[in-house]
PDB file of N, CA and C in Angstrom:
ATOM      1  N   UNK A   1      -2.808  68.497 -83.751  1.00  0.00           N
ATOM      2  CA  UNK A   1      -2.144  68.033 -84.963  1.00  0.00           C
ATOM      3  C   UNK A   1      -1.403  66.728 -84.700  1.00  0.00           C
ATOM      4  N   UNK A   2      -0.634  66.656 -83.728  1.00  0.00           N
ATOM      5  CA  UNK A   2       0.130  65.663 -82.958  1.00  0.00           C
ATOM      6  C   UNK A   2      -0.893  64.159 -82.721  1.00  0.00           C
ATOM      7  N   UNK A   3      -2.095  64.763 -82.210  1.00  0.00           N
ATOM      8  CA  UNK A   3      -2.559  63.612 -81.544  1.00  0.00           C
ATOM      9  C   UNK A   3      -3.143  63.147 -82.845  1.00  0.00           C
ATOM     10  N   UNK A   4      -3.987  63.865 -83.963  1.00  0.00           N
ATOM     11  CA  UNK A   4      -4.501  63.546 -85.448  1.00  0.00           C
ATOM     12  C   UNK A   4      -3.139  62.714 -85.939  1.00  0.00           C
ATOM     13  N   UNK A   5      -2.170  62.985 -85.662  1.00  0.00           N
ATOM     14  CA  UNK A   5      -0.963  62.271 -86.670  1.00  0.00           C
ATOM     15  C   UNK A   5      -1.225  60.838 -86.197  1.00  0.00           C
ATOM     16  N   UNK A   6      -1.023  60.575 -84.906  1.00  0.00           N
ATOM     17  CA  UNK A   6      -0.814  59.614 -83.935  1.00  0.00           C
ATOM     18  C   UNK A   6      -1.988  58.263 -84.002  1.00  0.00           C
ATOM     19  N   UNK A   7      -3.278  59.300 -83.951  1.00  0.00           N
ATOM     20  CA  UNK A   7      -4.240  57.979 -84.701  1.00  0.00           C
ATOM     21  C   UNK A   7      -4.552  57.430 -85.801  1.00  0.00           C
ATOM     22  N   UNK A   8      -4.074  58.630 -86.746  1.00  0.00           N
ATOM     23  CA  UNK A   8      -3.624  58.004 -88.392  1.00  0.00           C
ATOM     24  C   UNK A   8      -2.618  57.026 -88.614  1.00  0.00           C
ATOM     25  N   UNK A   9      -1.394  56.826 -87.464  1.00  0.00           N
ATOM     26  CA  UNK A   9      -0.210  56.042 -87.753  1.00  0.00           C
ATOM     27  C   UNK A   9      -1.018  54.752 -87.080  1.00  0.00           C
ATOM     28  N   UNK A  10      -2.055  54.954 -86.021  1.00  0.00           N
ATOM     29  CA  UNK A  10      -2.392  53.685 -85.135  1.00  0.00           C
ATOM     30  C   UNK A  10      -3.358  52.418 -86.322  1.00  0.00           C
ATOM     31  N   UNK A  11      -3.823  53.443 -86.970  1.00  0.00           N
ATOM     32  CA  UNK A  11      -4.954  53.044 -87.989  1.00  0.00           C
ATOM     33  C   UNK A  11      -4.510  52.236 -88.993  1.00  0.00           C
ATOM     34  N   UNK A  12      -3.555  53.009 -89.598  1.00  0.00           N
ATOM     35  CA  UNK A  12      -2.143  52.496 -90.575  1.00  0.00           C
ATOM     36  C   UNK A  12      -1.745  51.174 -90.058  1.00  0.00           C
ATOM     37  N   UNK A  13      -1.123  51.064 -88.617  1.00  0.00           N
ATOM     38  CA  UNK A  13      -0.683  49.795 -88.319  1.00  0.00           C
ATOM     39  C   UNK A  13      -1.865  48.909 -88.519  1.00  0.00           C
ATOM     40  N   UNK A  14      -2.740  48.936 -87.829  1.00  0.00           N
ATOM     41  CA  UNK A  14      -3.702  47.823 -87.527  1.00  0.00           C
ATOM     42  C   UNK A  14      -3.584  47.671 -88.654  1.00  0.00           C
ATOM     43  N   UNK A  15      -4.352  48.329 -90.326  1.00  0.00           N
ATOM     44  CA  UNK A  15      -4.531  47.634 -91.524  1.00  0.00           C
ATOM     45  C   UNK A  15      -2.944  46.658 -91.910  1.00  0.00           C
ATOM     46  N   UNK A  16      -1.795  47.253 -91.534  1.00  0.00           N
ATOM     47  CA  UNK A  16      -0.648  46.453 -92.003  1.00  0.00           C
ATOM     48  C   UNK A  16      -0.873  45.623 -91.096  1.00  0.00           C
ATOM     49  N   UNK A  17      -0.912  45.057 -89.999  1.00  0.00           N
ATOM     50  CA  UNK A  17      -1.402  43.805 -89.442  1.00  0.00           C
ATOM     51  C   UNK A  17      -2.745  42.930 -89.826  1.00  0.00           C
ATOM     52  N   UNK A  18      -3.142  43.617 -90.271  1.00  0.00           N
ATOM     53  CA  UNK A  18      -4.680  42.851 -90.672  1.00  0.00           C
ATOM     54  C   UNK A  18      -4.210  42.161 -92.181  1.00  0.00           C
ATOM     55  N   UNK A  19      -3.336  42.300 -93.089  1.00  0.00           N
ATOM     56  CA  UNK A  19      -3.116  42.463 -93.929  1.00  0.00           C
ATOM     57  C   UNK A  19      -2.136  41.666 -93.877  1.00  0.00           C
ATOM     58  N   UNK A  20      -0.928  41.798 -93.252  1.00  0.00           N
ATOM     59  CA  UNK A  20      -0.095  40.364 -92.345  1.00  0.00           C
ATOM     60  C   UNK A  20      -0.866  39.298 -92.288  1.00  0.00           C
ATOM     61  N   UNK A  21      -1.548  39.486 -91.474  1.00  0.00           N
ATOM     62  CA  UNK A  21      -1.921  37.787 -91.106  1.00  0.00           C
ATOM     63  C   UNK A  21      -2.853  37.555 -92.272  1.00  0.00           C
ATOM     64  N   UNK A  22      -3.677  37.922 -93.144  1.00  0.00           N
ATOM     65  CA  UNK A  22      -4.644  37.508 -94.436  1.00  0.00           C
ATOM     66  C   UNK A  22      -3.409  37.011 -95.486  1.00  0.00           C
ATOM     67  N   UNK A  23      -1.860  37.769 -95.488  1.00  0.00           N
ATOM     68  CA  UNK A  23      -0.921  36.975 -96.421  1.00  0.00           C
ATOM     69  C   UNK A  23      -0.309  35.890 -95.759  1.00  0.00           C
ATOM     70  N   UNK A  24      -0.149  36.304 -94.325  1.00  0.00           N
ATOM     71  CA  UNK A  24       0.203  34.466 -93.812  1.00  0.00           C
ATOM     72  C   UNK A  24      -0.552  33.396 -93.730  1.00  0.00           C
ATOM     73  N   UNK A  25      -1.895  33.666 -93.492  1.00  0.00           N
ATOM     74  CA  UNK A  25      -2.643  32.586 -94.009  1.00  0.00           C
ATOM     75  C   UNK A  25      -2.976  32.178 -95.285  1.00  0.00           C
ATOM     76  N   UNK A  26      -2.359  32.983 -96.662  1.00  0.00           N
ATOM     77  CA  UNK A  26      -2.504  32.349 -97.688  1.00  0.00           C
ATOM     78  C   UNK A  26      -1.297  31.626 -98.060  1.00  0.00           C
ATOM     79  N   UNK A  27       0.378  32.292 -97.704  1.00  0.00           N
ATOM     80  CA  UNK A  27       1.628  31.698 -97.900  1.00  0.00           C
ATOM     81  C   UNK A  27       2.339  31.715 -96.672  1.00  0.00           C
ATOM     82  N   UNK A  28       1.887  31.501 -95.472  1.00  0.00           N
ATOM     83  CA  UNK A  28       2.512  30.829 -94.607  1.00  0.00           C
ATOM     84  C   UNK A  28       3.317  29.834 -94.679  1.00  0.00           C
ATOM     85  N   UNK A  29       2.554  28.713 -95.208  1.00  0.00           N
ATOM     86  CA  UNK A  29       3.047  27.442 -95.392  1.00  0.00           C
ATOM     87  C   UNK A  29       4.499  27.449 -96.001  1.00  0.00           C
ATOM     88  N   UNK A  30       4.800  28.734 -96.544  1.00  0.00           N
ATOM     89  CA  UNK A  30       6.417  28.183 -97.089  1.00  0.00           C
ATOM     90  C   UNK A  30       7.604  28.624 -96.153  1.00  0.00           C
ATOM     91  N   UNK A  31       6.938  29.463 -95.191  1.00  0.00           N
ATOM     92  CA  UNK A  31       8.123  30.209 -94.312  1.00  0.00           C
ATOM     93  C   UNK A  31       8.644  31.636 -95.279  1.00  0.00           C
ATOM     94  N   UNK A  32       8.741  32.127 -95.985  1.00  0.00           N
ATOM     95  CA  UNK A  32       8.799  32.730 -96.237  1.00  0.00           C
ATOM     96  C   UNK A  32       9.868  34.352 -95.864  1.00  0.00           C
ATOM     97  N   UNK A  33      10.754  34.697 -96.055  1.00  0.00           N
ATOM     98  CA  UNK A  33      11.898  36.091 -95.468  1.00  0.00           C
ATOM     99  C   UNK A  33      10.548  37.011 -95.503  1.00  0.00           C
ATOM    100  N   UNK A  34      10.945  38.169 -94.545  1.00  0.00           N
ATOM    101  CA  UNK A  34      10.134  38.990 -94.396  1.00  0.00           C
ATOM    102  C   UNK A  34      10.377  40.094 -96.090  1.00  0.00           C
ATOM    103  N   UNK A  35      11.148  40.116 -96.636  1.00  0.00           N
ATOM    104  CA  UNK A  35      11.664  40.234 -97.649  1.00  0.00           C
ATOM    105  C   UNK A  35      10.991  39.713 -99.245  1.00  0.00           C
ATOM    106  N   UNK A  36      10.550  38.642 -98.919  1.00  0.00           N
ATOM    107  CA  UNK A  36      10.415  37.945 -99.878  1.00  0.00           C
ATOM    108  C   UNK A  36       8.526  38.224-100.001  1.00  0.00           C
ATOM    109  N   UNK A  37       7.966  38.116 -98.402  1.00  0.00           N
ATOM    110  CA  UNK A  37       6.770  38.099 -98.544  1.00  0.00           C
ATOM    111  C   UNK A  37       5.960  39.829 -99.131  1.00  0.00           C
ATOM    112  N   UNK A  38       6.953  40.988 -98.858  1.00  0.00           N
ATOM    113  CA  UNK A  38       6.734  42.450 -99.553  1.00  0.00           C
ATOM    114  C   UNK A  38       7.002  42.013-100.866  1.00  0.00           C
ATOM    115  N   UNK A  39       7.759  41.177-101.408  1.00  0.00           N
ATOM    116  CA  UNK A  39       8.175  41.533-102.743  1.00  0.00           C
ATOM    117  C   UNK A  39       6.824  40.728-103.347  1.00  0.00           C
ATOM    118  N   UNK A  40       5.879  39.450-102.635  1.00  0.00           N
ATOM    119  CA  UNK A  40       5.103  39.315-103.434  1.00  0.00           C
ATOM    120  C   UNK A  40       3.877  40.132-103.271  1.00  0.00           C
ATOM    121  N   UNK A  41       3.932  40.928-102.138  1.00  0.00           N
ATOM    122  CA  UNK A  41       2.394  41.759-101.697  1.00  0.00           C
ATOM    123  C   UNK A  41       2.635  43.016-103.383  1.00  0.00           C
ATOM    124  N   UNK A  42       4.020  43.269-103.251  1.00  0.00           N
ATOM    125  CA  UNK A  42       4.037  44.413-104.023  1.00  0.00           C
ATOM    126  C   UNK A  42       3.426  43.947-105.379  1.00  0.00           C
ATOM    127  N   UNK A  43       3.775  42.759-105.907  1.00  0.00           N
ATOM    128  CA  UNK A  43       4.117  42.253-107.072  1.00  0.00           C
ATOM    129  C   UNK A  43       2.395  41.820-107.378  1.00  0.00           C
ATOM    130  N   UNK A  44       1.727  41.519-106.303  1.00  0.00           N
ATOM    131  CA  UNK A  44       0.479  41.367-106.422  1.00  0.00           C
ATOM    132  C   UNK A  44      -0.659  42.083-106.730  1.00  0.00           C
ATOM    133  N   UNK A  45       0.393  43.342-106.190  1.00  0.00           N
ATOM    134  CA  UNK A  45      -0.631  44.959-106.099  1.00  0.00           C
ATOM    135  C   UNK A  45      -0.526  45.669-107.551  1.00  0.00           C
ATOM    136  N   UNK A  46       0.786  45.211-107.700  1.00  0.00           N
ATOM    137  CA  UNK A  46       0.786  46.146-109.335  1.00  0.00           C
ATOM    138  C   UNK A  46       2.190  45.650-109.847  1.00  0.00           C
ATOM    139  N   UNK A  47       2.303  45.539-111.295  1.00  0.00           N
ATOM    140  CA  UNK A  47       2.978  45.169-112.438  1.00  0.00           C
ATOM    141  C   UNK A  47       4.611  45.785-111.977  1.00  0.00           C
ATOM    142  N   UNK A  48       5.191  44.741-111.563  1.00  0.00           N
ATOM    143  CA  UNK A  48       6.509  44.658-111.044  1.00  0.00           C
ATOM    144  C   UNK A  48       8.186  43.761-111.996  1.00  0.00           C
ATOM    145  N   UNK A  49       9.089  44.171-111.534  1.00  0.00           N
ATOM    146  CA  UNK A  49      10.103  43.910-112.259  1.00  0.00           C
ATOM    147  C   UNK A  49      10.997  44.180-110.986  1.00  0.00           C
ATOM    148  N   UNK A  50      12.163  43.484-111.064  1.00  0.00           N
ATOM    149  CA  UNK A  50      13.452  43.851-109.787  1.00  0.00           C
ATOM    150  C   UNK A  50      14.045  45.279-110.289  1.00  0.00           C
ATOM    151  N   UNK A  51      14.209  45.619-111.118  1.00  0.00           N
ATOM    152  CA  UNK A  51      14.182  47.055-111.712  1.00  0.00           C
ATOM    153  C   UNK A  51      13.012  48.208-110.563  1.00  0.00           C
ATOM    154  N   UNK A  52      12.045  48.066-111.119  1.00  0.00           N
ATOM    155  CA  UNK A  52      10.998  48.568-110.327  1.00  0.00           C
ATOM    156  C   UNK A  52      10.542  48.825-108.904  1.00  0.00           C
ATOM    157  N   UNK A  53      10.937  47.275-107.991  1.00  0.00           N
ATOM    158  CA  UNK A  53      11.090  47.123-106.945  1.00  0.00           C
ATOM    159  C   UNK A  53      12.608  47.777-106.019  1.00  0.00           C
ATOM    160  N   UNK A  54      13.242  47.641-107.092  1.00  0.00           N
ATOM    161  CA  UNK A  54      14.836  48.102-106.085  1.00  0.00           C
ATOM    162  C   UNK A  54      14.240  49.919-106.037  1.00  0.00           C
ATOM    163  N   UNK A  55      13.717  50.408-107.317  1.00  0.00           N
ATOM    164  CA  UNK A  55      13.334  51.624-107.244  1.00  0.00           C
ATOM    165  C   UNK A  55      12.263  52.565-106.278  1.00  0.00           C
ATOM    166  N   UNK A  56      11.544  51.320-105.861  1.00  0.00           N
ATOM    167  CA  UNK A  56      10.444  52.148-104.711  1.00  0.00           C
ATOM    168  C   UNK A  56      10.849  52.354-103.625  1.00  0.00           C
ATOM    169  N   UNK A  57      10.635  53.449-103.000  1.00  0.00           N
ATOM    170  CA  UNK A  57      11.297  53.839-101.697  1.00  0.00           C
ATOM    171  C   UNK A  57      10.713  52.929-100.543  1.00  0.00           C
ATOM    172  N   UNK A  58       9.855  51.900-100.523  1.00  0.00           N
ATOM    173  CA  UNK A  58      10.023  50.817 -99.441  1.00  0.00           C
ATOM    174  C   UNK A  58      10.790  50.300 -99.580  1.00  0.00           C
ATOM    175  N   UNK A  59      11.601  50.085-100.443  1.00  0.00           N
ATOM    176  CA  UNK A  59      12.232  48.961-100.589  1.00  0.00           C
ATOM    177  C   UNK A  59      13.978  49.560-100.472  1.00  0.00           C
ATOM    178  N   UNK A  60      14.089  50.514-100.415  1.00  0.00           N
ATOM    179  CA  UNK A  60      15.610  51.565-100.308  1.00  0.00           C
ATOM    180  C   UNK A  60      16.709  51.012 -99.843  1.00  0.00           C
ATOM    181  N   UNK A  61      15.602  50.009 -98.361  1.00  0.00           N
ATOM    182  CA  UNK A  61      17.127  49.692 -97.605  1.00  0.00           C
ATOM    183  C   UNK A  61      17.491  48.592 -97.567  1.00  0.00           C
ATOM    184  N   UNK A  62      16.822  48.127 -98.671  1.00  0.00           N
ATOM    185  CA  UNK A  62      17.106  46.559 -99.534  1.00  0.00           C
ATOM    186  C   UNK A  62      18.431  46.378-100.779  1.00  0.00           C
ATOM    187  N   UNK A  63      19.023  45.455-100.462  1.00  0.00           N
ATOM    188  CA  UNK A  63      20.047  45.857-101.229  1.00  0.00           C
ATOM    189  C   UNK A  63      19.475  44.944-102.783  1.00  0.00           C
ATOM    190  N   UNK A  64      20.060  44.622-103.721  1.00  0.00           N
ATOM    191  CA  UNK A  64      20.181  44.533-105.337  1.00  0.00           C
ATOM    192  C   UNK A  64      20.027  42.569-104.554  1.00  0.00           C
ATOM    193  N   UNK A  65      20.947  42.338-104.383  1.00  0.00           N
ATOM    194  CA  UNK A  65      21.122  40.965-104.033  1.00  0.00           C
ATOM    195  C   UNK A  65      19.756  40.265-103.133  1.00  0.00           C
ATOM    196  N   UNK A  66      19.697  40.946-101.869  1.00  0.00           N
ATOM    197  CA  UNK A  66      18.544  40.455-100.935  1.00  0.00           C
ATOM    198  C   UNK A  66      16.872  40.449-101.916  1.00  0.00           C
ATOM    199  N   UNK A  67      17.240  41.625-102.554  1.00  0.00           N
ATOM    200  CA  UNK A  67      16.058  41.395-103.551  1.00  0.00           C
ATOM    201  C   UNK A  67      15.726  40.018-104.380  1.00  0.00           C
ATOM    202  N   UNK A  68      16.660  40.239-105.302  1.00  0.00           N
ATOM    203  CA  UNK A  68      17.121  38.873-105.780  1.00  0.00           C
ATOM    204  C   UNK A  68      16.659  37.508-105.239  1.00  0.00           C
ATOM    205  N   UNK A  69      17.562  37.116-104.432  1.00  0.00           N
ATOM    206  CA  UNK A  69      17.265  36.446-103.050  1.00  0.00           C
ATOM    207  C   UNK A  69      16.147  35.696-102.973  1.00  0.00           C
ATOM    208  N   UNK A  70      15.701  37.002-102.745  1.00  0.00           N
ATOM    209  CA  UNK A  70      13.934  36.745-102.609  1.00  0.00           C
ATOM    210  C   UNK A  70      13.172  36.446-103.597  1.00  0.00           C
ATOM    211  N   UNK A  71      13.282  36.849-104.683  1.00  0.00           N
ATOM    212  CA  UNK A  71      12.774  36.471-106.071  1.00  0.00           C
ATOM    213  C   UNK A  71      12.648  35.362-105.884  1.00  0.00           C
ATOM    214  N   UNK A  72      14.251  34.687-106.373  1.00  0.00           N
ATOM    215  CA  UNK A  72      14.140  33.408-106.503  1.00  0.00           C
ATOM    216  C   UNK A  72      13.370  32.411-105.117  1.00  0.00           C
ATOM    217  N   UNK A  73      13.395  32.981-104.283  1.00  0.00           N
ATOM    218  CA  UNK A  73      12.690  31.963-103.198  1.00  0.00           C
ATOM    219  C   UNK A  73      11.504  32.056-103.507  1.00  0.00           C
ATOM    220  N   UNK A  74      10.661  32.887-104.219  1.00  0.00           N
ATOM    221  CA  UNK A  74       9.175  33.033-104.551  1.00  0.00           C
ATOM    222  C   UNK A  74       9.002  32.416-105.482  1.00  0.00           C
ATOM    223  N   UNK A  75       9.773  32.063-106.581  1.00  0.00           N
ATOM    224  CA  UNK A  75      10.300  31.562-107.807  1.00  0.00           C
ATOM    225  C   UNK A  75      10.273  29.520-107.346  1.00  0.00           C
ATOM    226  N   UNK A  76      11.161  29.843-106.445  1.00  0.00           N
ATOM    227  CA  UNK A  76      11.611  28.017-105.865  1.00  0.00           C
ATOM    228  C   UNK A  76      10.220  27.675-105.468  1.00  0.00           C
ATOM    229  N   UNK A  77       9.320  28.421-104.619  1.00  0.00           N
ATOM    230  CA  UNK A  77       7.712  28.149-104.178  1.00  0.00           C
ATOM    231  C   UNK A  77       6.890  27.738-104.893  1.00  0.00           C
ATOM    232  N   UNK A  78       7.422  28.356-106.424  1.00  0.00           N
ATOM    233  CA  UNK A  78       5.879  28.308-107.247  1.00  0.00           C
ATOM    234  C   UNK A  78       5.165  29.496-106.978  1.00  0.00           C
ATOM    235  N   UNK A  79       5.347  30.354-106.305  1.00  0.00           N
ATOM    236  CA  UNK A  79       4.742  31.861-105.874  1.00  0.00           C
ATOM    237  C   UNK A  79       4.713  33.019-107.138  1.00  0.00           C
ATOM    238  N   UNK A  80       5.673  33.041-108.052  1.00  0.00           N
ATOM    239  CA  UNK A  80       6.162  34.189-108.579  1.00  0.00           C
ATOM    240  C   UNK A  80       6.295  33.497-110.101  1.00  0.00           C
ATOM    241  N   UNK A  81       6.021  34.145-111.138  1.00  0.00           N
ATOM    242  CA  UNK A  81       6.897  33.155-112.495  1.00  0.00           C
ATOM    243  C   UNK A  81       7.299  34.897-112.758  1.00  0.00           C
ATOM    244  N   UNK A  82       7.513  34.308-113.558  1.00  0.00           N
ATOM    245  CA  UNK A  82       8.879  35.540-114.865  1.00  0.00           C
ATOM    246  C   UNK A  82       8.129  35.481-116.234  1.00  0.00           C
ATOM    247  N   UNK A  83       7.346  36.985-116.588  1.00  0.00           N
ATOM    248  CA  UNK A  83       6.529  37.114-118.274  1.00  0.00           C
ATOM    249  C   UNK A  83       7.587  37.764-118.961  1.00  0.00           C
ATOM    250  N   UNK A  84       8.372  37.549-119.991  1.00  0.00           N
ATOM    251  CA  UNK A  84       9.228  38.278-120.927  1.00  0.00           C
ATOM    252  C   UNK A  84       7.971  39.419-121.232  1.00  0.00           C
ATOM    253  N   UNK A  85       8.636  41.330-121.599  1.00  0.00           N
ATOM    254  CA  UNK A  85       7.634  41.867-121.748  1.00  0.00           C
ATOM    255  C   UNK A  85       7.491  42.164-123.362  1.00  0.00           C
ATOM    256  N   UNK A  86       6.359  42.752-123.990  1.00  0.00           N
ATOM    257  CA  UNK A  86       6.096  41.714-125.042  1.00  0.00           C
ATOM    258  C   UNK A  86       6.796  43.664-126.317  1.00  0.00           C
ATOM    259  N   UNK A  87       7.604  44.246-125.616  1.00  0.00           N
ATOM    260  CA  UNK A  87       8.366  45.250-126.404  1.00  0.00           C
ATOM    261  C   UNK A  87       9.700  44.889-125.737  1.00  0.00           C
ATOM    262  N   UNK A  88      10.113  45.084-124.807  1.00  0.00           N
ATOM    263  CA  UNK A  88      11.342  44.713-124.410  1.00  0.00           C
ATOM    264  C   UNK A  88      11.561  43.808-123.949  1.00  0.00           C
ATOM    265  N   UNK A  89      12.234  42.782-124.505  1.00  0.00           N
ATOM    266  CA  UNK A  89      12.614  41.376-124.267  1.00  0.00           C
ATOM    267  C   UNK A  89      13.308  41.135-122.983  1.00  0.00           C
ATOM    268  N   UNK A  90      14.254  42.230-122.691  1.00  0.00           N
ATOM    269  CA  UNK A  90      15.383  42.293-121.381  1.00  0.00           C
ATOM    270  C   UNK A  90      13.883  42.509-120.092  1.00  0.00           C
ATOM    271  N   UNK A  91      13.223  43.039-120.068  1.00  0.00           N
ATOM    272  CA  UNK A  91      12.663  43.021-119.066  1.00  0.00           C
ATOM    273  C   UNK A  91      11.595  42.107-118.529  1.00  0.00           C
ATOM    274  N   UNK A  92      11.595  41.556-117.859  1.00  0.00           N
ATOM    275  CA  UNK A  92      10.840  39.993-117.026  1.00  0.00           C
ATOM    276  C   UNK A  92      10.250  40.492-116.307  1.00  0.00           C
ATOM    277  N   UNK A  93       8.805  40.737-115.968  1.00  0.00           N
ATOM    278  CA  UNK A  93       7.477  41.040-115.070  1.00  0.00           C
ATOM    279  C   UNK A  93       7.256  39.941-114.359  1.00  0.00           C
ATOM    280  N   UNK A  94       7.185  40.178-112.984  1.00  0.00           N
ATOM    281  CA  UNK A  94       7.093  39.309-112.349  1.00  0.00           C
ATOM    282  C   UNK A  94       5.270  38.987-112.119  1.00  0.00           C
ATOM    283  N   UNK A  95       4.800  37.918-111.788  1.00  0.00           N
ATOM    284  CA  UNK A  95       3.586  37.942-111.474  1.00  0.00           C
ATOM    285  C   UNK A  95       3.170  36.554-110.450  1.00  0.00           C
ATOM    286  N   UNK A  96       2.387  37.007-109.841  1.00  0.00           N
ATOM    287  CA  UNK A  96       2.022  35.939-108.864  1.00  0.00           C
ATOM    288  C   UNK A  96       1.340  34.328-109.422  1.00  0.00           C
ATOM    289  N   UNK A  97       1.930  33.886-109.130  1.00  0.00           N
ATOM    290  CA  UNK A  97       0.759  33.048-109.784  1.00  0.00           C
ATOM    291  C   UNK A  97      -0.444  32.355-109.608  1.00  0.00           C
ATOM    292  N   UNK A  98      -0.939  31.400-110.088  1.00  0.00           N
ATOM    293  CA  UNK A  98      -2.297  31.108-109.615  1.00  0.00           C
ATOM    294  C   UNK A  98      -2.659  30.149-108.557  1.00  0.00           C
TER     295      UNK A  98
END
């Protein structure tokens, strides 16, 4: 059971490294917080809001601000824009851009 756990976690890593370096070679170039570059993998993967993101348990031991933070540095890149959503006005979807 132990050793089955052990090559499932080994397997796991490699894809999060393989997966690392395919997003640093697309946004490397800005330097990027390790912070900033989850918030756009997430934001890429599926329909996101800082609401949303503070709420997923990757993100737990992220505080309200560092989130933030990061937004806007994805934001300052050209990485990220802000869609008003088209029932609730208060909420801003983040999306990658092109």
């Amino acid at each position: 059971m132990l050793k089955h756990m052990l090559e499932n976690a080994a397997q796991t890593w490699r894809k999060k490294q393989l997966i690392r370096a395919e997003v640093a070679s697309a946004i490397g170039e800005y330097n990027l917080s390790e912070t900033a570059e989850d918030i756009y993998i997430f934001a890429a993967a599926s329909k996101a809001n800082i609401s949303n993101i503070r709420q997923h348990s990757y993100f737990a031991n992220k505080s309200h601000s560092t989130i933030k933070r990061a937004v806007i540095e994805l934001k300052t890149h050209n990485l990220l824009k802000s869609v008003e959503d088209t029932i609730d006005r208060r909420v801003q979807w983040l999306i990658p851009t092109d």
